[in-house]
N, C-alpha and C. Protein backbone atom coordinates (compact mmCIF):
# COMPACT_ATOMS: atom_id res chain seq x y z
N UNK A 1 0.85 -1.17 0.00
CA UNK A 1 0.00 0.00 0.00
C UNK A 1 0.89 1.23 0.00
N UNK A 2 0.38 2.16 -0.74
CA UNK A 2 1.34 3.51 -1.34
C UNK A 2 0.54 4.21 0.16
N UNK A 3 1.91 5.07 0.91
CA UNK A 3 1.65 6.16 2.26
C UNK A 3 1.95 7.18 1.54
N UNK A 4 1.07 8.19 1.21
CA UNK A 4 2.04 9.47 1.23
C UNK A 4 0.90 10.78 1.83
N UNK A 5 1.54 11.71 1.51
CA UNK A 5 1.28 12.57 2.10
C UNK A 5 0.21 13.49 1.15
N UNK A 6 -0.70 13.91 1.82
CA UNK A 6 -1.75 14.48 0.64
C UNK A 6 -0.78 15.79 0.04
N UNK A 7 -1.31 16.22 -0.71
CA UNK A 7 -0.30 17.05 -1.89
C UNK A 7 -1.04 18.42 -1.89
N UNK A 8 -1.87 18.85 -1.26
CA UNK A 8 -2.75 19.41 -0.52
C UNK A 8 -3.95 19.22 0.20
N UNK A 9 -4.74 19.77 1.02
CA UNK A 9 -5.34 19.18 2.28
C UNK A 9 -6.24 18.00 1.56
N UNK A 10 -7.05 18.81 0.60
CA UNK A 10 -7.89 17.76 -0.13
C UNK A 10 -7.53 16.86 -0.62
N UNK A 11 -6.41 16.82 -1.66
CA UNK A 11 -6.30 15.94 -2.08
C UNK A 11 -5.68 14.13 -2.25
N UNK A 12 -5.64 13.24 -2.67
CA UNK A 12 -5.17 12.16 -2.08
C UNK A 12 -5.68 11.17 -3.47
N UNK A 13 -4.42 11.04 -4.01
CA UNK A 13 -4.47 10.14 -5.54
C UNK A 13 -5.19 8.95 -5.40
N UNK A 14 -5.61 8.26 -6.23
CA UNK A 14 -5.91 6.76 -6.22
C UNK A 14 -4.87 5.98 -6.34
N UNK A 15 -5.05 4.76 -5.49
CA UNK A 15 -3.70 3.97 -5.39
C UNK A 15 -3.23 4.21 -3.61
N UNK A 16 -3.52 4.98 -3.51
CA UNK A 16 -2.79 6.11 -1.98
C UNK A 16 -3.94 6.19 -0.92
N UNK A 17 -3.11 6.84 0.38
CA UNK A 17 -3.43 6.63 1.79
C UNK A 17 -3.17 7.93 2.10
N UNK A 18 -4.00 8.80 2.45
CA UNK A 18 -3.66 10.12 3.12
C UNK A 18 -4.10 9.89 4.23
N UNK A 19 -3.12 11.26 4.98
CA UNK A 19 -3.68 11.48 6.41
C UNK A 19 -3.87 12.61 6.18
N UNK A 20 -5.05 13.27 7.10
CA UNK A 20 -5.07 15.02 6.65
C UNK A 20 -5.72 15.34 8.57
N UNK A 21 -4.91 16.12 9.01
CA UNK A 21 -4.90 16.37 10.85
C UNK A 21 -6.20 17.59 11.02
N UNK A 22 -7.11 17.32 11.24
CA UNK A 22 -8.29 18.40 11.65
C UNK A 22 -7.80 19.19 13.57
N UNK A 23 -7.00 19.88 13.07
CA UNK A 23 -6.51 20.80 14.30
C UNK A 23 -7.22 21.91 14.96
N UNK A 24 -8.36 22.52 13.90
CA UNK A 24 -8.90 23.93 13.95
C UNK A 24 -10.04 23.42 15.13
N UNK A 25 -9.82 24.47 16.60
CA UNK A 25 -10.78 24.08 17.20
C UNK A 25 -11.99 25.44 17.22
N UNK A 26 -13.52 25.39 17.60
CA UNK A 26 -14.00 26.70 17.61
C UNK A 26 -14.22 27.19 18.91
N UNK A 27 -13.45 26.38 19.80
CA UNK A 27 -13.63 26.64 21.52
C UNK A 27 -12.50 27.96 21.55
N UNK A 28 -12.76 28.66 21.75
CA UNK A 28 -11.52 29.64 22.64
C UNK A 28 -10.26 29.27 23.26
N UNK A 29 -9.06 28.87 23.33
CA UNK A 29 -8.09 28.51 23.86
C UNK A 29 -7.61 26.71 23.81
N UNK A 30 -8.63 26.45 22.99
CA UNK A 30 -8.48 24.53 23.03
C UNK A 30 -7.74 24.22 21.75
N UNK A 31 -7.14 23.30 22.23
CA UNK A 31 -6.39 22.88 20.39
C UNK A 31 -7.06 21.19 20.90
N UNK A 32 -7.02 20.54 19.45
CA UNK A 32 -7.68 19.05 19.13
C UNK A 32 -6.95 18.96 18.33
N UNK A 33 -7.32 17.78 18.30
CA UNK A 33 -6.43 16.62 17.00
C UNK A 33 -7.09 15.57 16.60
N UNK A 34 -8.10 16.17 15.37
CA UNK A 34 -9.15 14.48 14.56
C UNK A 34 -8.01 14.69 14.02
N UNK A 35 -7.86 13.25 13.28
CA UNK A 35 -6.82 12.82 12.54
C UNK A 35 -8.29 11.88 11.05
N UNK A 36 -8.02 12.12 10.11
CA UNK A 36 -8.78 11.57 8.65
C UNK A 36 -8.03 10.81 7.72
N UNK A 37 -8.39 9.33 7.66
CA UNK A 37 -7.46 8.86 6.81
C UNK A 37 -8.06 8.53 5.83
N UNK A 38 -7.65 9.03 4.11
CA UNK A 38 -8.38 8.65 3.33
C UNK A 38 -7.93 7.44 2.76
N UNK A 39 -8.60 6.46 2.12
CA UNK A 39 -8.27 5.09 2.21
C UNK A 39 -8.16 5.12 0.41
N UNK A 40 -7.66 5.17 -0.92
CA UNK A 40 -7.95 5.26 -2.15
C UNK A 40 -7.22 3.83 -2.32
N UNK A 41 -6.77 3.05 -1.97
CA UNK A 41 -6.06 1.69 -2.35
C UNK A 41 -7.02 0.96 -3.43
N UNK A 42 -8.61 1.19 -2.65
CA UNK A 42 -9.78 0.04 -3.56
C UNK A 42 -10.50 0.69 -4.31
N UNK A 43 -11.66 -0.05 -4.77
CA UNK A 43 -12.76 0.22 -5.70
C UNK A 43 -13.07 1.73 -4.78
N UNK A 44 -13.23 1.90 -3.97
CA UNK A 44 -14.08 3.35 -3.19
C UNK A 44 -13.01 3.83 -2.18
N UNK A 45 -13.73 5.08 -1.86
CA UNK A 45 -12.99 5.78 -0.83
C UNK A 45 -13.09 5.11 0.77
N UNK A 46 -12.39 5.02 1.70
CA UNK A 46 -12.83 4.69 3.07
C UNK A 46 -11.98 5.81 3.81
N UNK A 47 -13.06 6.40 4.53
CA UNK A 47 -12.61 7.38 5.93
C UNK A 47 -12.43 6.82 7.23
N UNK A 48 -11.71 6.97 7.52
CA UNK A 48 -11.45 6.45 8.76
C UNK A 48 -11.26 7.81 9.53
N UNK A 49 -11.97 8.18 10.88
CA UNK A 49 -11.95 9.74 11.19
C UNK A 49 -11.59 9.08 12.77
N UNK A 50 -10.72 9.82 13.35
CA UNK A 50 -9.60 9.04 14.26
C UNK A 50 -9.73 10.00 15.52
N UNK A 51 -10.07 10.19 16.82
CA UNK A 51 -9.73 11.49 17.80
C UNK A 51 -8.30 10.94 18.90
N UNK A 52 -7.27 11.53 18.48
CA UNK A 52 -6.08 11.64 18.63
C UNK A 52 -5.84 12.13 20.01
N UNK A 53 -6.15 13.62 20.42
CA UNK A 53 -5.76 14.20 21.54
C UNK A 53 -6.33 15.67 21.38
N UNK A 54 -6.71 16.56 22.66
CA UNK A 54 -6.63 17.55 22.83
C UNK A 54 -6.69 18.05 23.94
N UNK A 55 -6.19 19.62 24.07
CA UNK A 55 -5.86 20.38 25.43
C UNK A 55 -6.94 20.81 26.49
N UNK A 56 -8.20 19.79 26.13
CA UNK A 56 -9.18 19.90 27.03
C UNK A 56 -9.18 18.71 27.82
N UNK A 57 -9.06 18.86 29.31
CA UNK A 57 -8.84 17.54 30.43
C UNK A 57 -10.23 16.83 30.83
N UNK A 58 -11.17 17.36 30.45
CA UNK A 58 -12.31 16.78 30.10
C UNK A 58 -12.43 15.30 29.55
N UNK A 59 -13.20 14.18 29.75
CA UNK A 59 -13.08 13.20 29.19
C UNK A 59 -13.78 12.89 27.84
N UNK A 60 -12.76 12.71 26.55
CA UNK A 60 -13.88 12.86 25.35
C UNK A 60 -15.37 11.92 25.21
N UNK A 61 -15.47 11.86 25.41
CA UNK A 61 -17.48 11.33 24.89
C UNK A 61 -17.57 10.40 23.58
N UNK A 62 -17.45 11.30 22.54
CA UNK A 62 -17.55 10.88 21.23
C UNK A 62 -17.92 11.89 20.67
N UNK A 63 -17.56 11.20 19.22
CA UNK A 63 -17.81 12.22 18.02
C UNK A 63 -19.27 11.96 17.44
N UNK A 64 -20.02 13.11 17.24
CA UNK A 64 -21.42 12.79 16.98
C UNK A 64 -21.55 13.26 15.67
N UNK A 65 -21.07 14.03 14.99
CA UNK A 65 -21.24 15.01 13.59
C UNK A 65 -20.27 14.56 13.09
N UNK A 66 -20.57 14.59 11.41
CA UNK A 66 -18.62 14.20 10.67
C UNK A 66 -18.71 15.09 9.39
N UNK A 67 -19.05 15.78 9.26
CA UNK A 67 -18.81 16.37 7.31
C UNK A 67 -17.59 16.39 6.49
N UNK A 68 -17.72 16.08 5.19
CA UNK A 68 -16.81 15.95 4.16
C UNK A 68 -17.25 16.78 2.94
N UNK A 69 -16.52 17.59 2.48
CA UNK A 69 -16.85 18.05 1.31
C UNK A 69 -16.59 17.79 -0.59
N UNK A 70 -17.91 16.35 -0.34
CA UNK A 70 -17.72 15.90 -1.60
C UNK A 70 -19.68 15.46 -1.50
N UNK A 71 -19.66 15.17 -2.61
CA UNK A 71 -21.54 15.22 -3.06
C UNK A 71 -21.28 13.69 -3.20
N UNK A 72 -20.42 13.00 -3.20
CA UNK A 72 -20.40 11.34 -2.81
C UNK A 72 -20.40 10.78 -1.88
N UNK A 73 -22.59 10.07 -1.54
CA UNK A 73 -22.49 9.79 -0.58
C UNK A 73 -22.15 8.36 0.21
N UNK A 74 -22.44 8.05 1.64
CA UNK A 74 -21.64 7.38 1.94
C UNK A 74 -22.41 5.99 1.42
N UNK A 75 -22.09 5.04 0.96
CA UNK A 75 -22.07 3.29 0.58
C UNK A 75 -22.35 2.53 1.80
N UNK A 76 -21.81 2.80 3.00
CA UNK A 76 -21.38 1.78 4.29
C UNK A 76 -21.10 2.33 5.38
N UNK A 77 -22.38 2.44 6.25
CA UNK A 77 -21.97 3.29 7.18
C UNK A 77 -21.51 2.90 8.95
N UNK A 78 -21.13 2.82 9.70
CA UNK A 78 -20.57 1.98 11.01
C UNK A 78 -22.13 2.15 11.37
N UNK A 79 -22.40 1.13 12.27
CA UNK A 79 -23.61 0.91 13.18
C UNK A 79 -24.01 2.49 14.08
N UNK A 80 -24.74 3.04 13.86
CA UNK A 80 -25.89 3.55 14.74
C UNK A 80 -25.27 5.13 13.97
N UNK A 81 -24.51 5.27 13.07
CA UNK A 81 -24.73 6.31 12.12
C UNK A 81 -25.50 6.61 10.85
N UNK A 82 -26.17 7.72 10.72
CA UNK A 82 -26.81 7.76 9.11
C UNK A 82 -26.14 9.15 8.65
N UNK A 83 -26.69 8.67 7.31
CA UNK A 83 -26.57 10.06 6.05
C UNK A 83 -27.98 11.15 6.40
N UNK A 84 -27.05 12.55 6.39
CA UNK A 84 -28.00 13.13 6.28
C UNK A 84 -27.35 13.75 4.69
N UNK A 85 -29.10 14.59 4.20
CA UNK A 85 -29.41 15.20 2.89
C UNK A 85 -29.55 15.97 2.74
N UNK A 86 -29.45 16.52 2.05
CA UNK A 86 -29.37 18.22 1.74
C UNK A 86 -28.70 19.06 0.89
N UNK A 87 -28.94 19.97 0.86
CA UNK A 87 -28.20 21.25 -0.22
C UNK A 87 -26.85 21.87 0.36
N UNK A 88 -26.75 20.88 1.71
CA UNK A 88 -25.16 21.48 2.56
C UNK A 88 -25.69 21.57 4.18
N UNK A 89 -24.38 21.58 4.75
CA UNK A 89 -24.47 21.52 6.25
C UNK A 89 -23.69 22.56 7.14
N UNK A 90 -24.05 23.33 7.69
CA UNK A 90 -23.54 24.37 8.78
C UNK A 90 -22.48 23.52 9.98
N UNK A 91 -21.32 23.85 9.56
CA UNK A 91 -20.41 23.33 11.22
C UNK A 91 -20.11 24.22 12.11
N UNK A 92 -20.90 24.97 12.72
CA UNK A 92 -20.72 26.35 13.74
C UNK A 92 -19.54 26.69 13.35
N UNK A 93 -19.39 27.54 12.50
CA UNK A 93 -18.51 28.79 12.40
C UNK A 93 -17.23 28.15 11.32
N UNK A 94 -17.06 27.07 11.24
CA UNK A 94 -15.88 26.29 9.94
C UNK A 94 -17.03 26.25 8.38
N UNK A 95 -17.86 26.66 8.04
CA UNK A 95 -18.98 26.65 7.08
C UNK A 95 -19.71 25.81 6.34
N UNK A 96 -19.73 25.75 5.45
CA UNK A 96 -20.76 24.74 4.71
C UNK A 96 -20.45 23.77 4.31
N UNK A 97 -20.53 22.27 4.37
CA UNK A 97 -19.95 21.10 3.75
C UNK A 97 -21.42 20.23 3.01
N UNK A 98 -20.34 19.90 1.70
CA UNK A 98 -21.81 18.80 1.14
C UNK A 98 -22.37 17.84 2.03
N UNK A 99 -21.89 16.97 2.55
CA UNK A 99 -22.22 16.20 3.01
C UNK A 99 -22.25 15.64 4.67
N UNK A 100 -23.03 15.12 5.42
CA UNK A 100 -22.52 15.05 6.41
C UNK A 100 -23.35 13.62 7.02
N UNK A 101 -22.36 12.89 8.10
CA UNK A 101 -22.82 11.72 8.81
C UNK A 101 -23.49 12.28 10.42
N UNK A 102 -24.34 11.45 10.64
CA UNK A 102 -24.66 11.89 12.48
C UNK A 102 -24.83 10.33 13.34
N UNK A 103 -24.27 10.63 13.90
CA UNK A 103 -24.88 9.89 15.77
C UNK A 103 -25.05 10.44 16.63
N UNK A 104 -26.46 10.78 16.85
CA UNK A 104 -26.75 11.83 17.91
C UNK A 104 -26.45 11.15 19.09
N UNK A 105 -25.55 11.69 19.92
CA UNK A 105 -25.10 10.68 21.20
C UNK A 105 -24.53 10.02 21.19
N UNK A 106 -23.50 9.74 20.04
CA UNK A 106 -22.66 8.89 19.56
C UNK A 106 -21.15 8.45 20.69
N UNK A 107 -20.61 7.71 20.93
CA UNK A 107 -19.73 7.22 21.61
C UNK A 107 -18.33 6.92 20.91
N UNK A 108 -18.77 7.09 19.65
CA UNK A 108 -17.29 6.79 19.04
C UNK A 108 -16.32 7.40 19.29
N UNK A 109 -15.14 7.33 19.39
CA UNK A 109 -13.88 8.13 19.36
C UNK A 109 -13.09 8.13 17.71
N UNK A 110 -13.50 6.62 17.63
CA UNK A 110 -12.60 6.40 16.14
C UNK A 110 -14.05 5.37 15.06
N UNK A 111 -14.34 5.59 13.68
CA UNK A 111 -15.11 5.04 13.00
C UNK A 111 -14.18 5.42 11.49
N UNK A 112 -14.65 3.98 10.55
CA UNK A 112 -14.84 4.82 9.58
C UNK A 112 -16.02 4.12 8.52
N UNK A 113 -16.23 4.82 7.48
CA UNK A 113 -16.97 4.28 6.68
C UNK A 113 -16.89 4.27 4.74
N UNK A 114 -17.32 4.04 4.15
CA UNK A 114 -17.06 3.47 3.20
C UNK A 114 -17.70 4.38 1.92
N UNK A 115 -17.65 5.37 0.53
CA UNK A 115 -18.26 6.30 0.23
C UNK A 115 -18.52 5.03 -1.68
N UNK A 116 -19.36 5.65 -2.16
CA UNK A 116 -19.87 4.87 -3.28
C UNK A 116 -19.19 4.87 -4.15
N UNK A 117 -18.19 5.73 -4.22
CA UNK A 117 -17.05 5.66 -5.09
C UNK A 117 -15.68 6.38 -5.07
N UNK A 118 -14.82 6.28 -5.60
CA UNK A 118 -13.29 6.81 -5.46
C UNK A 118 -13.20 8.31 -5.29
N UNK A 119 -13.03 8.70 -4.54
CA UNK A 119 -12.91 10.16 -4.25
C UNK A 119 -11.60 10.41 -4.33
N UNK A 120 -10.90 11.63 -4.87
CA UNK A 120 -9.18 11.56 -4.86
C UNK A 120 -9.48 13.42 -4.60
N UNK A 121 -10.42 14.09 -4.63
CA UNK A 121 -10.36 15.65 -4.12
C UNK A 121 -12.06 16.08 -3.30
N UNK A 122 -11.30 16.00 -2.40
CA UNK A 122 -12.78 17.01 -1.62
C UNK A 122 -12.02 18.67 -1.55
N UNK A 123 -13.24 19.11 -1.89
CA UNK A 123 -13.05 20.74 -2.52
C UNK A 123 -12.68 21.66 -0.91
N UNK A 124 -11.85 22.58 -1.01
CA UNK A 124 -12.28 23.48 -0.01
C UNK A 124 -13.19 24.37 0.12
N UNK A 125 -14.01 24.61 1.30
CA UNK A 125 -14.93 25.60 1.52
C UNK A 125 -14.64 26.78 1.42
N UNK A 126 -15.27 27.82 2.06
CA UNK A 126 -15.27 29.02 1.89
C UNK A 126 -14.36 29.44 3.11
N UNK A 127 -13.77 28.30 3.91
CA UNK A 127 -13.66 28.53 5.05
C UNK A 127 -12.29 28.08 5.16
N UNK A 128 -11.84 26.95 4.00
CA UNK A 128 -10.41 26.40 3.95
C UNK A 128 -10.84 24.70 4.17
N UNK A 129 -11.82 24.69 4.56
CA UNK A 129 -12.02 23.54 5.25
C UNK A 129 -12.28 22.17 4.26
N UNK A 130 -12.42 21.32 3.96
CA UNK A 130 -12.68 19.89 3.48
C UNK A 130 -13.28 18.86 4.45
N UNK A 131 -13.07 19.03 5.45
CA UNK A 131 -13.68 18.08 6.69
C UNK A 131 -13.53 19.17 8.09
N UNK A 132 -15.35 18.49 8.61
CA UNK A 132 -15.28 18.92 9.86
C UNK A 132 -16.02 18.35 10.86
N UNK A 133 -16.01 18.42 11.92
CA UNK A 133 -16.79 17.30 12.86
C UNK A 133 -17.20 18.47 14.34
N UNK A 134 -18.07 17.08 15.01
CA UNK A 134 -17.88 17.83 16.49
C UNK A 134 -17.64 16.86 16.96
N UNK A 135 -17.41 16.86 18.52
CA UNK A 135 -17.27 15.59 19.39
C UNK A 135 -17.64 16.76 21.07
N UNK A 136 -18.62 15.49 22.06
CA UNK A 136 -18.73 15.65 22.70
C UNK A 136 -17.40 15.21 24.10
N UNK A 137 -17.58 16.41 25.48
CA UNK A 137 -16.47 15.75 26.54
C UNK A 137 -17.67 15.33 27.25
N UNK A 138 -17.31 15.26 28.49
CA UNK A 138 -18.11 14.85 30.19
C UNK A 138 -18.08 16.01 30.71
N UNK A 139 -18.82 16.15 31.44
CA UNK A 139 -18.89 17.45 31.85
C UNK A 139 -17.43 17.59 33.27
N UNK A 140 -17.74 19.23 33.34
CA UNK A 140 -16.77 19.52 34.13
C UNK A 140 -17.12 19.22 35.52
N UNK A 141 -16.29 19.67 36.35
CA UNK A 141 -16.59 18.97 37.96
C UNK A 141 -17.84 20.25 38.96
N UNK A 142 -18.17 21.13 37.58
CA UNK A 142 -19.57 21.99 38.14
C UNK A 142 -20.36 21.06 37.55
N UNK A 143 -20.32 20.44 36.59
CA UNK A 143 -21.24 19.44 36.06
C UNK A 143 -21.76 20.17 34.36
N UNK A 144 -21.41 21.36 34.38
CA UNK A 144 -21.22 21.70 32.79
C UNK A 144 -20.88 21.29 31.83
N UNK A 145 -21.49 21.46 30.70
CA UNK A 145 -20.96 20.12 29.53
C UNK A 145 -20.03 21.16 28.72
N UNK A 146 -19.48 20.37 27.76
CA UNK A 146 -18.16 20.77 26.84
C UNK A 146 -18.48 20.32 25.88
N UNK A 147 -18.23 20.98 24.72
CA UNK A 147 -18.07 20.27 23.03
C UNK A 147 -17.47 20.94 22.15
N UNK A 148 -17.14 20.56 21.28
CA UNK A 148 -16.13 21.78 20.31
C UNK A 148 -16.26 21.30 18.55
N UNK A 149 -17.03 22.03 17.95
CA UNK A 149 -16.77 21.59 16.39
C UNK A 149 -15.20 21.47 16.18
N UNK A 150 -14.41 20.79 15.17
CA UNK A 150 -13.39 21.05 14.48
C UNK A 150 -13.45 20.83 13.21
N UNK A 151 -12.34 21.09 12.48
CA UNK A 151 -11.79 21.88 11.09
C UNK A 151 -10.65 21.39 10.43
N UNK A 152 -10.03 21.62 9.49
CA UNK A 152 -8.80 21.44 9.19
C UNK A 152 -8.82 22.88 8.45
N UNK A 153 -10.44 23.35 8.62
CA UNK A 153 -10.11 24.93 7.83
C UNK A 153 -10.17 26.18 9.20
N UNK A 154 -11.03 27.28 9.04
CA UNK A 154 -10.68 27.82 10.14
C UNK A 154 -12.11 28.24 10.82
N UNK A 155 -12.00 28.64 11.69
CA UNK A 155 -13.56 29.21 12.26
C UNK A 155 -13.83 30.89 12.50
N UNK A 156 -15.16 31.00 11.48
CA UNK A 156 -15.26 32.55 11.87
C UNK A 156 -16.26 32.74 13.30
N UNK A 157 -16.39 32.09 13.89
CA UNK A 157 -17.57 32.26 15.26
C UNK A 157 -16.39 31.27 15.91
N UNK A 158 -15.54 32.00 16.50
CA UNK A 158 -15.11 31.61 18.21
C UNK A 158 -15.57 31.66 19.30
N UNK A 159 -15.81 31.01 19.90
CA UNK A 159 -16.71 31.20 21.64
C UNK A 159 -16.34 30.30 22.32
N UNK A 160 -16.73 30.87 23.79
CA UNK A 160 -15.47 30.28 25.10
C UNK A 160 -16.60 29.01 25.18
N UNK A 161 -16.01 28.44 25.92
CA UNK A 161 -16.89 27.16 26.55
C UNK A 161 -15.99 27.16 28.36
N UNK A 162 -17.23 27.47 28.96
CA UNK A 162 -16.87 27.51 30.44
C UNK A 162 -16.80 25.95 30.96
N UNK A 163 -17.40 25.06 30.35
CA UNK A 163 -17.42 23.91 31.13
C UNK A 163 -16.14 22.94 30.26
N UNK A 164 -15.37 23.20 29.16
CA UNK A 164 -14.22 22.72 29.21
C UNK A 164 -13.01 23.14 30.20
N UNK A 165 -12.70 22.21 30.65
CA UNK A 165 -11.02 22.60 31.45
C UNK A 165 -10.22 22.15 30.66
N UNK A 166 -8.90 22.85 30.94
CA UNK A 166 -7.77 22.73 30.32
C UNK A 166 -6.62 21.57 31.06
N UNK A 167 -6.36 21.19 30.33
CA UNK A 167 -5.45 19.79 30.83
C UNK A 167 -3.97 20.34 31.28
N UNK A 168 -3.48 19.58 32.49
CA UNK A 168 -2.76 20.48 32.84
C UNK A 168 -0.93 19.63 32.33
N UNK A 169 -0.22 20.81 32.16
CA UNK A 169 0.62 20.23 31.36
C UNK A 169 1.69 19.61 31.82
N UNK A 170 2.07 18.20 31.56
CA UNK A 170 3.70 17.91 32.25
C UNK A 170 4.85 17.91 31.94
N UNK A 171 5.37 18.43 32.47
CA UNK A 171 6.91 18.76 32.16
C UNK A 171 7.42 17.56 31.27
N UNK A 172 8.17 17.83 29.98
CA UNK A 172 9.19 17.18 29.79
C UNK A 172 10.29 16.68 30.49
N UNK A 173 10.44 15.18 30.33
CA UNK A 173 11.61 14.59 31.11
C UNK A 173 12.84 15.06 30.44
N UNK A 174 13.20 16.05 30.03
CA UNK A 174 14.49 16.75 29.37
C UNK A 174 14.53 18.10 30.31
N UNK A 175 13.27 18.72 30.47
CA UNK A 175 13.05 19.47 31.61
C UNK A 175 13.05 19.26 32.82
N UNK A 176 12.22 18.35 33.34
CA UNK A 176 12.93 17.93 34.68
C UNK A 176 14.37 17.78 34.95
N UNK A 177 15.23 16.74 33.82
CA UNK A 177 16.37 16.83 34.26
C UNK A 177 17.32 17.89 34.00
N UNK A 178 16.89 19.43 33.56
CA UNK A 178 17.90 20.15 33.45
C UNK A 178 16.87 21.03 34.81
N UNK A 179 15.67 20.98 35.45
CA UNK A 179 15.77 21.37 36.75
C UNK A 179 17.00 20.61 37.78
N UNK A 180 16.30 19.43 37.80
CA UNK A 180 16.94 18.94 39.08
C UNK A 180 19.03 18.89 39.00
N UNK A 181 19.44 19.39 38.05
CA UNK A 181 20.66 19.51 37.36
C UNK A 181 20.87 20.83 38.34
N UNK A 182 19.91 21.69 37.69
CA UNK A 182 20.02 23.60 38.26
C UNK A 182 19.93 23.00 40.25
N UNK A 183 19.32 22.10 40.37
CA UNK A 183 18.99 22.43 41.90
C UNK A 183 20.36 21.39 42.97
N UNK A 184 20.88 20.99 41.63
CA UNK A 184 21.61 20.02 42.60
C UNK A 184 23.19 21.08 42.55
N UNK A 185 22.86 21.91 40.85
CA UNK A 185 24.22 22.90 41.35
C UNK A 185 24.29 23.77 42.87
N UNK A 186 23.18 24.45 42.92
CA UNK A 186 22.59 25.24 44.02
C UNK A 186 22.80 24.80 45.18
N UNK A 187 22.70 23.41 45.28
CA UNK A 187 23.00 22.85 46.78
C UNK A 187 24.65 22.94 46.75
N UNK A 188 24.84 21.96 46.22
CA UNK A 188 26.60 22.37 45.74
C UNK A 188 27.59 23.56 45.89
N UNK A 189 26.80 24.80 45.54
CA UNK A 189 27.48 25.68 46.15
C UNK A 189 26.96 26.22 47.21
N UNK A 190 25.84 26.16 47.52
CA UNK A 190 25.26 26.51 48.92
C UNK A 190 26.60 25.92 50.03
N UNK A 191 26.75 24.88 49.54
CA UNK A 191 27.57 23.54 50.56
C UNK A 191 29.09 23.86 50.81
N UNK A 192 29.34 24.85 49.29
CA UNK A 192 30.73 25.00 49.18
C UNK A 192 31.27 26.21 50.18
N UNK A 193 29.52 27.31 49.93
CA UNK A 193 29.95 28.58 50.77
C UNK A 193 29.89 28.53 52.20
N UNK A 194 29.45 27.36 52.96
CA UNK A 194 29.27 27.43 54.25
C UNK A 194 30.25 26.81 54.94
């Protein structure tokens, strides 16, 4: 199987395996990481839409929304998702995509599914975007809930979300050891001057 790298966000030859990283979050201060793998090896496209990590300490839930921007719809869809129809779909503030999957209440973290035929370019929006999703967290320890559309394009409606927390960060073990380096000089000469 041919790996490479899409040749821009959309695109991804036949024959080939893209990855394309949905980073754009519309929460205020949160970064995410869907990860989209487009599958072109066979007869059809397969998405595989992946949740990787992000800077909210919240526990993720699942992804309930998925849009792609191509008018090819999906062939095969994972259990307890459908196609929705339409003339296009609103992703709070990343914009309009042809197409889109739902599980309202969905639990997935990682799915993918299967489209009716070979896709090798989903178009960008008006927004930059080609794929966008939401995914639900757990609520915070007031008991407030959290959720955040994402993007790989950008968002014109930013807004805070009070019931995400931010995950708190740990030091690199390259950092620790050039603290405890600084603290063991410090004793050292503390030791030398007395």
């Amino acid at each position: 199987m041919l790996m490479t790298p899409a040749a821009h966000a959309g695109f991804c030859a036949s024959g080939a395996s893209c990855v394309i990283e949905l980073t754009s979050s519309n929460v205020i201060g949160f970064a995410i990481d869907v990860r989209v793998n487009i599958n072109n090896t066979g007869p059809a496209t397969v998405l595989t839409v992946s949740f990787i990590s992000s800077s909210i300490a919240n526990t993720p839930l699942g992804i309930d929304q998925f849009g792609y921007n191509s008018s090819v719809l999906a062939s095969s869809l994972p259990a307890g998702w459908s196609q929705a129809s339409g003339s296009g779909f609103q992703m709070d503030g990343f914009g309009q995509f042809t197409s889109e999957i739902d599980r309202p209440g969905g639990t997935d973290l990682s799915f993918s599914f299967t489209l009716a035929s070979l896709v090798t370019t989903f178009t960008e929006n008006a927004n930059g975007g080609e794929f966008a999703g939401h995914i639900r967290f757990g609520p915070s320890p007031t008991g407030a809930g959290c959720s955040t559309f994402f993007s790989d394009g950008t968002s014109n409606s930013q807004t805070a979300n009070p019931g995400c927390i931010p995950s708190q960060r740990v030091p690199e073990p390259g950092s620790l050891m050039l603290l405890g380096i600084g603290l063991l000089g410090l004793a050292l000469a503390r030791r030398r001057t007395s």
